[in-house]
Protein backbone atom coordinates (compact mmCIF):
# COMPACT_ATOMS: atom_id res chain seq x y z
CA UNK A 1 -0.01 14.42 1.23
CA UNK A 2 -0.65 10.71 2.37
CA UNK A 3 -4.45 10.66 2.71
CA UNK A 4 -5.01 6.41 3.84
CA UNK A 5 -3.19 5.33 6.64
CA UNK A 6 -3.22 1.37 7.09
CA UNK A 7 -2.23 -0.79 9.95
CA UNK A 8 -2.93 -4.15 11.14
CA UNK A 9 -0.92 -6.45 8.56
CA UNK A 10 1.01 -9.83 9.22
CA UNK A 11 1.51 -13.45 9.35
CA UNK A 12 -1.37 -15.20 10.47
CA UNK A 13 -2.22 -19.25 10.42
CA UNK A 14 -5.10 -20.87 9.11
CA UNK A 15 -8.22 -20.07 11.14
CA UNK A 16 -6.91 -17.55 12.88
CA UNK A 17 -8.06 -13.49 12.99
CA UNK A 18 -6.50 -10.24 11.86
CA UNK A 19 -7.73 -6.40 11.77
CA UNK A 20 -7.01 -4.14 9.64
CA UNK A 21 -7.06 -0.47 10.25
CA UNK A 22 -7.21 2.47 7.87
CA UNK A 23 -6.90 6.25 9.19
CA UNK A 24 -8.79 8.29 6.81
CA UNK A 25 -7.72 12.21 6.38
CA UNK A 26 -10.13 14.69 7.28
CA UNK A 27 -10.16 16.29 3.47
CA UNK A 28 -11.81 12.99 2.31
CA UNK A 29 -13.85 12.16 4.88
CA UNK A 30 -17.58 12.82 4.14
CA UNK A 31 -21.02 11.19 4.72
CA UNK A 32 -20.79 10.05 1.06
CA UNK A 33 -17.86 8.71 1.13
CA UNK A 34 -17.47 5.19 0.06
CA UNK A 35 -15.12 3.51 2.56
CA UNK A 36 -13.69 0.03 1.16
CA UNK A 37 -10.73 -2.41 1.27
CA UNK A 38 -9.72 -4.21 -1.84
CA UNK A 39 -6.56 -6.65 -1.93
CA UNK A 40 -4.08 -7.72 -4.61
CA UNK A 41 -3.22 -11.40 -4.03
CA UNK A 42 0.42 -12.85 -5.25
CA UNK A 43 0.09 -12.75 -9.30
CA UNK A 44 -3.33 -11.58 -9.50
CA UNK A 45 -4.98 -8.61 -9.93
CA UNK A 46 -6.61 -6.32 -7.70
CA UNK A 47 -10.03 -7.18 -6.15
CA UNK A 48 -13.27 -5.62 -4.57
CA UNK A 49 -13.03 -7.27 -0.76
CA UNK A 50 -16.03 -5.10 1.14
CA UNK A 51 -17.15 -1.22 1.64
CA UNK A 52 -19.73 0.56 3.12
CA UNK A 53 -21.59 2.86 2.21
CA UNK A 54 -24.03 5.52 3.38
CA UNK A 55 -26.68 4.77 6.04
CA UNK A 56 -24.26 2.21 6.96
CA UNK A 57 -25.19 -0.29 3.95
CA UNK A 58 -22.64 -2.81 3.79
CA UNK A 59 -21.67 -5.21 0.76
CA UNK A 60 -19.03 -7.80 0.73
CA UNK A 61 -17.61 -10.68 -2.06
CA UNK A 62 -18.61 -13.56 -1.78
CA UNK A 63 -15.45 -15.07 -1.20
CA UNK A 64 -15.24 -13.35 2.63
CA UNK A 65 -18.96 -12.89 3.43
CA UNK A 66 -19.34 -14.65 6.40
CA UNK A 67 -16.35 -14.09 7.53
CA UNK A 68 -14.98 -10.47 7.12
CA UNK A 69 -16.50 -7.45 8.73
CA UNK A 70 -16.17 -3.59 6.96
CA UNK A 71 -16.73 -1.01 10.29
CA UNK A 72 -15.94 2.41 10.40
CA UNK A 73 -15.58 4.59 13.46
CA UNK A 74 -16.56 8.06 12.67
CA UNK A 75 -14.91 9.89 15.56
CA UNK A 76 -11.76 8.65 14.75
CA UNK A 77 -12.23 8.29 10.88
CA UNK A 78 -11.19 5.51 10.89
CA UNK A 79 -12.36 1.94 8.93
CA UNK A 80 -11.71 -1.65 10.08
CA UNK A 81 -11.64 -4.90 8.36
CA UNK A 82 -12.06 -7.80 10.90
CA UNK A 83 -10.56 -11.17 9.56
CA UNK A 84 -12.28 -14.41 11.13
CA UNK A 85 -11.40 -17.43 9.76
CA UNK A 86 -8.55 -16.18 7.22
CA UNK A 87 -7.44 -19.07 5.02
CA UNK A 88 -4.27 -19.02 2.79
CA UNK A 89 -5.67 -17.85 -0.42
CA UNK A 90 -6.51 -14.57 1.97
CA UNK A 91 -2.88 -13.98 1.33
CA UNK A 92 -2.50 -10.92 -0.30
CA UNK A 93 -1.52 -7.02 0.45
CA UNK A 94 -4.79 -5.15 1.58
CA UNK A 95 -5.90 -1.50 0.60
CA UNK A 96 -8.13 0.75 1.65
CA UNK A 97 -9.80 3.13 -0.75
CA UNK A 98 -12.00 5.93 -0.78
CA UNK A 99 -14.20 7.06 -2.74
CA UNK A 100 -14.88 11.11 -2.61
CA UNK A 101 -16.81 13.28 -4.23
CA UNK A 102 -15.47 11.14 -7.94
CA UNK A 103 -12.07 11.11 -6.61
CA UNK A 104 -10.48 7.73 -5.82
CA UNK A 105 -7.96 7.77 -3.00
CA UNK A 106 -5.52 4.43 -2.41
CA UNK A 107 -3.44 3.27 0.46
CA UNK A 108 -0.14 1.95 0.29
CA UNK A 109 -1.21 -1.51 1.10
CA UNK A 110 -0.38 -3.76 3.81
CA UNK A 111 0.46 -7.40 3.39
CA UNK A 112 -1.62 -10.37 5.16
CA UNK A 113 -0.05 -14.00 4.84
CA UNK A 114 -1.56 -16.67 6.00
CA UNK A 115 -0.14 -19.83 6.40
CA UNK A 116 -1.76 -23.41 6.60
């Protein structure tokens, strides 16, 4: 039963912008949910990108503060990732996780390249 559907994903250049979407199943979408994205860049190993919280807190690494925005759109369960200013070590495939109730849910991914 897929339970994280992404969306958004592609080749982008240097400077440019890019959202990602992520359709989260009812079953695993609660007030306490943490809602995040994460990405796995080429030969690396999976990092913490942003994810909100609740009360709408927000937290972010360092590398994209500034210039990534975490949303989520309750109606439609759904949580965004707006890319501003991607650069070419954004390159990598994007997930969106959820965390439930101690459970950890995982997209498939979607890859982001971005070219200079």
């Amino acid at each position: 039963q897929v339970q994280l559907i992404e969306s958004g994903g592609g080749s982008v250049q240097a400077g440019g912008s890019l959202n990602l979407s992520c359709e989260v199943a009812e079953r695993i979408f609660h007030p306490i949910s943490i809602i995040g994205w994460y990405r796995q860049p080429p030969g690396k190993e999976r990092e913490f990108i942003a994810n909100i919280i609740s009360a709408g807190v927000t937290n972010y690494a360092t590398s994209v503060k500034g210039r990534f925005t975490i949303s989520v759109l309750i109606k439609k369960r759904t949580t965004k990732l707006q890319m501003n200013s991607v650069k070419p070590e954004d390159t990598a495939v994007y997930y969106c996780n959820v965390l439930d109730n101690g459970d950890d849910y995982w997209g498939e991914g979607t890859q982001v390249t971005v070219s200079s």
